[in-house]
PDB file of N, CA and C in Angstrom:
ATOM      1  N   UNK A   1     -55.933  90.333  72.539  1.00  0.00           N
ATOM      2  CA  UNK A   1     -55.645  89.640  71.304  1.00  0.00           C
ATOM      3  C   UNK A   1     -55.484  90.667  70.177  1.00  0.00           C
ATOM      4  N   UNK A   2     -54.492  90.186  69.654  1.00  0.00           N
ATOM      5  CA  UNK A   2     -54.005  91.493  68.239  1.00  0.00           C
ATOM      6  C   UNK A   2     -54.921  91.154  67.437  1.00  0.00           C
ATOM      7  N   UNK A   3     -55.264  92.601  66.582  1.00  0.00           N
ATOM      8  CA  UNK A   3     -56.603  92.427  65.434  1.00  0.00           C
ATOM      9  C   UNK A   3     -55.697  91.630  64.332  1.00  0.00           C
ATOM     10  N   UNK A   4     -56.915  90.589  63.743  1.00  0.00           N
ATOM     11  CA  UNK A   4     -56.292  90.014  62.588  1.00  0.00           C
ATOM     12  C   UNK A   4     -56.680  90.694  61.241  1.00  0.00           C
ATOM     13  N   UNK A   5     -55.256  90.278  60.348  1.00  0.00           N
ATOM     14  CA  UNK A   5     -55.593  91.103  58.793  1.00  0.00           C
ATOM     15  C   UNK A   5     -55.610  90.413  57.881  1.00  0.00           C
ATOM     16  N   UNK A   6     -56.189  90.723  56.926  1.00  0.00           N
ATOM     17  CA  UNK A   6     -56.066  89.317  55.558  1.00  0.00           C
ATOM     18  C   UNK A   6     -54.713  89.603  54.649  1.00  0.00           C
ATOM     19  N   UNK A   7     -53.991  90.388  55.459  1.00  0.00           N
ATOM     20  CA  UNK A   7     -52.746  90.708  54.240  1.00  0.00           C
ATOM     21  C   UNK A   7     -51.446  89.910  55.520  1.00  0.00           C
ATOM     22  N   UNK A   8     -50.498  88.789  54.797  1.00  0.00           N
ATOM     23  CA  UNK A   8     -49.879  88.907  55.820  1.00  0.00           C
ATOM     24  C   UNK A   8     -48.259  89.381  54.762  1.00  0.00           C
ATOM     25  N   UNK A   9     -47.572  90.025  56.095  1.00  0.00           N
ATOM     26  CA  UNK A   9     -46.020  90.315  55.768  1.00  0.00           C
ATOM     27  C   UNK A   9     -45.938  89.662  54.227  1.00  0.00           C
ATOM     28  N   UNK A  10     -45.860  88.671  54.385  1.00  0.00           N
ATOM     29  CA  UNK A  10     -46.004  88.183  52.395  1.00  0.00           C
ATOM     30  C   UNK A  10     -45.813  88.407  51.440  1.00  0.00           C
ATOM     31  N   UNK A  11     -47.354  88.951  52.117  1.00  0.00           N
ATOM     32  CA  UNK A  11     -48.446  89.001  50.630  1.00  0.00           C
ATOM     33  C   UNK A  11     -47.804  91.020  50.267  1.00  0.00           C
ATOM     34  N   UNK A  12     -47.461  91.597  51.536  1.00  0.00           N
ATOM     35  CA  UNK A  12     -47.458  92.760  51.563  1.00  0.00           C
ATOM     36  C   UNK A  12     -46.349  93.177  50.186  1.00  0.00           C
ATOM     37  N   UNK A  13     -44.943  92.281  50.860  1.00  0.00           N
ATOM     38  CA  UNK A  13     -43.902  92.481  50.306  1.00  0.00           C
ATOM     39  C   UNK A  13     -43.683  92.508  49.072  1.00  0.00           C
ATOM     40  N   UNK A  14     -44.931  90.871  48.791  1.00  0.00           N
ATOM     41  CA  UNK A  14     -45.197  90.554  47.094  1.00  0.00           C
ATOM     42  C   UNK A  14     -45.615  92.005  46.532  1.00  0.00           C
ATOM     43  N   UNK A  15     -46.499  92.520  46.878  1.00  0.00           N
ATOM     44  CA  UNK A  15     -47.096  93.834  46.225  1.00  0.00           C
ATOM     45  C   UNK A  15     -46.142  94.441  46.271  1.00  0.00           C
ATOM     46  N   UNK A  16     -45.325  94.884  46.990  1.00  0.00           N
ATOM     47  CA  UNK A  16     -44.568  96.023  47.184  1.00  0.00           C
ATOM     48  C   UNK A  16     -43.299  95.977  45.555  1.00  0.00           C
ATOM     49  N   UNK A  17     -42.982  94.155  45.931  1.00  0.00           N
ATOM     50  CA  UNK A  17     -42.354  93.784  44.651  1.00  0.00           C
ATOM     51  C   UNK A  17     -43.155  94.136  43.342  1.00  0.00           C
ATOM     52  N   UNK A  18     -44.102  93.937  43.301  1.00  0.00           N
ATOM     53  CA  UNK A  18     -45.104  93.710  42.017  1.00  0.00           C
ATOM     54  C   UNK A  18     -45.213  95.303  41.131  1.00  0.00           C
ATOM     55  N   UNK A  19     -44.917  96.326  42.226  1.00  0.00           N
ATOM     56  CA  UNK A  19     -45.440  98.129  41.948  1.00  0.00           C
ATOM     57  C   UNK A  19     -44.759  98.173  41.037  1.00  0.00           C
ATOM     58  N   UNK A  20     -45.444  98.999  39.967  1.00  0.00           N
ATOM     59  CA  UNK A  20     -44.478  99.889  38.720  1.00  0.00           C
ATOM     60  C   UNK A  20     -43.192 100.750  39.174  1.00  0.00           C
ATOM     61  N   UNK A  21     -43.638 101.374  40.065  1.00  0.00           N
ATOM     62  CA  UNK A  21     -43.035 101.870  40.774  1.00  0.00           C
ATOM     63  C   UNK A  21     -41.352 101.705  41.493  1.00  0.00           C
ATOM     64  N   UNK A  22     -40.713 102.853  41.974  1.00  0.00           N
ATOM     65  CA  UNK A  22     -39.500 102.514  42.867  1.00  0.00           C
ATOM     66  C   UNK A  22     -39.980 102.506  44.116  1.00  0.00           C
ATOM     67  N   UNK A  23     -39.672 101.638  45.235  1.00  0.00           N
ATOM     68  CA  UNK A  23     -40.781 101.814  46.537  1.00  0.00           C
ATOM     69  C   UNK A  23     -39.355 101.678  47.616  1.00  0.00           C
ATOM     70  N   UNK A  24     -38.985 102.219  48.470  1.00  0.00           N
ATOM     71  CA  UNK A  24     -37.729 101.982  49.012  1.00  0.00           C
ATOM     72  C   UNK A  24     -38.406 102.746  50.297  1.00  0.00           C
ATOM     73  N   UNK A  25     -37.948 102.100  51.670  1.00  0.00           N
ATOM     74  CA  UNK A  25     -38.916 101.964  53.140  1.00  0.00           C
ATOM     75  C   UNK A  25     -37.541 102.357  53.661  1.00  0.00           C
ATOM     76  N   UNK A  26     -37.482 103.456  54.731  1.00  0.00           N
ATOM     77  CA  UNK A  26     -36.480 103.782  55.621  1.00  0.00           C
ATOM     78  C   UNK A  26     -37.208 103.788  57.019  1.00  0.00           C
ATOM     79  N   UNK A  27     -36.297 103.471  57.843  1.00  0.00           N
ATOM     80  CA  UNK A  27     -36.424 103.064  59.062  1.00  0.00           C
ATOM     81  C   UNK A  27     -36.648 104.777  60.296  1.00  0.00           C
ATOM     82  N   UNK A  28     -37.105 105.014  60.948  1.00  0.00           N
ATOM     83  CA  UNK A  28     -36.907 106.013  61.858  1.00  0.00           C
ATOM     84  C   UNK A  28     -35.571 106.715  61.721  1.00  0.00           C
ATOM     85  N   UNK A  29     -34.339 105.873  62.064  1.00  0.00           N
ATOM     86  CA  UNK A  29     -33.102 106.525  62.016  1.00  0.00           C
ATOM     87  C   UNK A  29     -32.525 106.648  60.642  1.00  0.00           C
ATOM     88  N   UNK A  30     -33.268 106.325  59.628  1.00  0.00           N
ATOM     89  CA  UNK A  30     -32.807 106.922  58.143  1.00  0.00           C
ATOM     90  C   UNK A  30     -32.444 105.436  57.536  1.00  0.00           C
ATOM     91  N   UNK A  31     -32.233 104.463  58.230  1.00  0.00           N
ATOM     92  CA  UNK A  31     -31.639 103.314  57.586  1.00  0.00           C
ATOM     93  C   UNK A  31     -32.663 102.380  56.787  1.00  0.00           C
ATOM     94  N   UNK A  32     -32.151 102.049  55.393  1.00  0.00           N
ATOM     95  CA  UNK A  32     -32.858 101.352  53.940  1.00  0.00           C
ATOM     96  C   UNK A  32     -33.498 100.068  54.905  1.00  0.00           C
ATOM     97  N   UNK A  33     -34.868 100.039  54.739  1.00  0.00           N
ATOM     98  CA  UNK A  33     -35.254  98.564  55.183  1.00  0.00           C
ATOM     99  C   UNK A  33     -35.352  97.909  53.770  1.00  0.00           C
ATOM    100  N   UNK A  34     -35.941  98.331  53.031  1.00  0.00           N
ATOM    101  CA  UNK A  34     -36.701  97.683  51.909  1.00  0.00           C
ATOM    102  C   UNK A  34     -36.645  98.408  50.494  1.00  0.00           C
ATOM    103  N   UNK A  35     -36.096  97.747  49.168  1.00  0.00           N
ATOM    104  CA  UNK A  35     -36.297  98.280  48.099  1.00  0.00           C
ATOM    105  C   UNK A  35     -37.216  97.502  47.326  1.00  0.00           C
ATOM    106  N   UNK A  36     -37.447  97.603  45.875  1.00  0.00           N
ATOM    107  CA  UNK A  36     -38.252  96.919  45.361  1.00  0.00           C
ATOM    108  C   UNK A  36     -37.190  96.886  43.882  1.00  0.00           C
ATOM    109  N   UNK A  37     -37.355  96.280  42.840  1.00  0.00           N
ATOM    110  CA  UNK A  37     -36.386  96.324  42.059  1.00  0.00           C
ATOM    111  C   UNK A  37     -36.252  97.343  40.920  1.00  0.00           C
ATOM    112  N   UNK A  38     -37.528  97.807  41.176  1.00  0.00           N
ATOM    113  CA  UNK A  38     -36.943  99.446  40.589  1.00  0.00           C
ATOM    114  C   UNK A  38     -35.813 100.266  40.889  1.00  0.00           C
ATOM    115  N   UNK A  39     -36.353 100.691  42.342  1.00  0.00           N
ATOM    116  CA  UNK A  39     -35.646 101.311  42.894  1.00  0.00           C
ATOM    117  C   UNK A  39     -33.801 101.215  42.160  1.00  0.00           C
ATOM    118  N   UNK A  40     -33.376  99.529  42.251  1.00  0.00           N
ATOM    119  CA  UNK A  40     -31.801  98.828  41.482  1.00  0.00           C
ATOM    120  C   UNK A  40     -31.709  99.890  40.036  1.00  0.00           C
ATOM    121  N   UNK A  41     -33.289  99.903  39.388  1.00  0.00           N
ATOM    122  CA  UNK A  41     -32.943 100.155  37.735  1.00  0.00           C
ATOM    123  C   UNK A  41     -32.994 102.137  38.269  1.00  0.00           C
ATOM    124  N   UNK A  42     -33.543 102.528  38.980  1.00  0.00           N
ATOM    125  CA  UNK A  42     -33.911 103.813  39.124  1.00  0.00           C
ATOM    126  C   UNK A  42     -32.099 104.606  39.875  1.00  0.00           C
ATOM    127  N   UNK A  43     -31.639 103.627  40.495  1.00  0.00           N
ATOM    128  CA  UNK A  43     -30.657 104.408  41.291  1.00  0.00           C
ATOM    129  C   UNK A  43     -29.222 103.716  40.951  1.00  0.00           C
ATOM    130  N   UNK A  44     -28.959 102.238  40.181  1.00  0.00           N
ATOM    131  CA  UNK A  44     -27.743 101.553  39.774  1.00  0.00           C
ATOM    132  C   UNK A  44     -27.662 100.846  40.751  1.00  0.00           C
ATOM    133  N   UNK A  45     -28.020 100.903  42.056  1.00  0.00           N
ATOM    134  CA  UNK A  45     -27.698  99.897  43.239  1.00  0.00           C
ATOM    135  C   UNK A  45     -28.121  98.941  43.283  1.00  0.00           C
ATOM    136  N   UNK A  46     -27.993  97.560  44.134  1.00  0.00           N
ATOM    137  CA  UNK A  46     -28.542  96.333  43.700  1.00  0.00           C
ATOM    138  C   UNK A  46     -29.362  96.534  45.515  1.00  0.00           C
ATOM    139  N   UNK A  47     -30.433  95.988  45.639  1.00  0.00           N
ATOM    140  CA  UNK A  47     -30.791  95.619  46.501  1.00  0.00           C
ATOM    141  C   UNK A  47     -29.946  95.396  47.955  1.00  0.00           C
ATOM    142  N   UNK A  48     -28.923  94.343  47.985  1.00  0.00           N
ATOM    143  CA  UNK A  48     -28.182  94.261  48.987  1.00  0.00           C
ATOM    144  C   UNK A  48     -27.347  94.941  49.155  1.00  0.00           C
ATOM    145  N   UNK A  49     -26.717  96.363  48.267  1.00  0.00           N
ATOM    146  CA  UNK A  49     -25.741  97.336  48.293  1.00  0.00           C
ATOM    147  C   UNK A  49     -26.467  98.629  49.313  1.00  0.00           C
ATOM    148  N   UNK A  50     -28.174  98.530  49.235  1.00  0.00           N
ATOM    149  CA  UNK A  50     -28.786  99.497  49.768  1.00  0.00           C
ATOM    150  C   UNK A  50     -29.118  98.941  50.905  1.00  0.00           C
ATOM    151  N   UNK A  51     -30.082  98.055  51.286  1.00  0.00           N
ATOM    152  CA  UNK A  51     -30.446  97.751  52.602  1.00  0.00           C
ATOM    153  C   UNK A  51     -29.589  97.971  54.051  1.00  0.00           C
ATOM    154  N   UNK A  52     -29.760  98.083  54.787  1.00  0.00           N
ATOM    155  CA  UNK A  52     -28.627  98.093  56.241  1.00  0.00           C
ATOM    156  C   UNK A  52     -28.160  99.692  56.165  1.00  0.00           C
ATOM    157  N   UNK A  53     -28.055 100.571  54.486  1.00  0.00           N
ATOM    158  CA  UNK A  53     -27.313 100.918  54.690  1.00  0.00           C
ATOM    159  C   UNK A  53     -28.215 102.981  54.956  1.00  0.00           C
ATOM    160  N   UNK A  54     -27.542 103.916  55.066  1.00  0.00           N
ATOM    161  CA  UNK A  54     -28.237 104.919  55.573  1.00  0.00           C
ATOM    162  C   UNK A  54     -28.205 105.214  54.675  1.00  0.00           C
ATOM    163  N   UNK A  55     -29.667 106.047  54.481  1.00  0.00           N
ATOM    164  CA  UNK A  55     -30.666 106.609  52.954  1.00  0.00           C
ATOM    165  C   UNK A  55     -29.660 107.800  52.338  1.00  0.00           C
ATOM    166  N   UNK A  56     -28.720 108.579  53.315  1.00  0.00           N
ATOM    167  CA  UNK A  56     -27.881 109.403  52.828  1.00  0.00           C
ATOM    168  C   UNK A  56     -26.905 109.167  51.752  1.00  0.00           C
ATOM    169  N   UNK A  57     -26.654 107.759  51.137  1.00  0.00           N
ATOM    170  CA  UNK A  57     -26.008 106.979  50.006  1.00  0.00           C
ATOM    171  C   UNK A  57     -26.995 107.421  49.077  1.00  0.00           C
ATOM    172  N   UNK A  58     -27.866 108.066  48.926  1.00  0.00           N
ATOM    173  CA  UNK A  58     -28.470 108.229  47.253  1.00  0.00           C
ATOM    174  C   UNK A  58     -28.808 109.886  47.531  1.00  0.00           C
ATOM    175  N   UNK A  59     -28.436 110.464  48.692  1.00  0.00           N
ATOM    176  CA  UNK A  59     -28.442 111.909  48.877  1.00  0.00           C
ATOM    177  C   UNK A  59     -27.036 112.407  47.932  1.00  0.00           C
ATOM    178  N   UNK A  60     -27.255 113.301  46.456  1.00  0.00           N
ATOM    179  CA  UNK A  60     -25.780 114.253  46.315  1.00  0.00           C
ATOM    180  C   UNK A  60     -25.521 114.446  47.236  1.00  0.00           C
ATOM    181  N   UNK A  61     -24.211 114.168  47.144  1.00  0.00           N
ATOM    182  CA  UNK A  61     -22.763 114.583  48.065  1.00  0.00           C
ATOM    183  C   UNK A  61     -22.731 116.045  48.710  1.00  0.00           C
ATOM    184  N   UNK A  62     -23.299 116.731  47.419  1.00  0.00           N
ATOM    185  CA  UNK A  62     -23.104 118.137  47.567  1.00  0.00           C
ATOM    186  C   UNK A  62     -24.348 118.411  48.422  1.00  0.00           C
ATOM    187  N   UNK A  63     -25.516 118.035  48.531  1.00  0.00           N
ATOM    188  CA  UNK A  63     -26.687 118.214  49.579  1.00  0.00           C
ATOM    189  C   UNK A  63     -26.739 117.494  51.004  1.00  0.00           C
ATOM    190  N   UNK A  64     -25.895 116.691  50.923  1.00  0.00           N
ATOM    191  CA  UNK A  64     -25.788 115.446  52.433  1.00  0.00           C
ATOM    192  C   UNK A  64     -25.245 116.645  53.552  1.00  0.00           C
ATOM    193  N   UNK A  65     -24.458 117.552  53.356  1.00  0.00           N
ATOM    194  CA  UNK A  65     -24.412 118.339  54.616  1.00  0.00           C
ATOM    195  C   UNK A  65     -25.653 118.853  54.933  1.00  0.00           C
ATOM    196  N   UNK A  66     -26.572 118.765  54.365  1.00  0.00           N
ATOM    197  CA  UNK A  66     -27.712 119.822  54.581  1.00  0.00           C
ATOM    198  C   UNK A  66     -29.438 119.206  54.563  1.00  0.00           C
ATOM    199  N   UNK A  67     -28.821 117.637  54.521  1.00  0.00           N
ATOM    200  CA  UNK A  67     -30.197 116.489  54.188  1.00  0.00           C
ATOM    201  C   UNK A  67     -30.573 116.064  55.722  1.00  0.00           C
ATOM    202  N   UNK A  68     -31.808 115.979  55.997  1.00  0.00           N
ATOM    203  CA  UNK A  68     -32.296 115.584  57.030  1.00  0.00           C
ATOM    204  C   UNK A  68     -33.138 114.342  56.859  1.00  0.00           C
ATOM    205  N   UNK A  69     -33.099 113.221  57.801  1.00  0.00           N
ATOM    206  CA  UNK A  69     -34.113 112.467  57.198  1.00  0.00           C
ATOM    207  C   UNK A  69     -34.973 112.177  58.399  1.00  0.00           C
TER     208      UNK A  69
END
């Protein structure tokens, strides 16, 4: 039986929304899971322009040959 937590997916996300903060979650292979709406005011992108898409979209152009994620 999986351990239970008092935070669920939710409640997590709510916080994640709630941070002063820009909070933006990449996946193993580099790809945007999650922004928060900073992140929109911090980088011009809207939420659904970033998600799906690979973290190398907010890497300069001029550093993406040379960015690892």
């Amino acid at each position: 039986m999986a351990a239970m937590t008092p935070f669920s997916d939710d409640a997590i996300i709510q916080t994640l929304q709630a941070m002063p903060d820009a909070v933006l979650a990449v996946d193993s292979s580099g790809i945007i899971a999650f922004t928060n709406h900073h992140v929109d005011l911090l980088t011009g992108y809207t939420r659904s322009e970033l998600v799906g898409k690979s973290v190398d979209v907010l890497v300069p152009t001029s550093r993406r040959e040379t960015h690892t994620h």
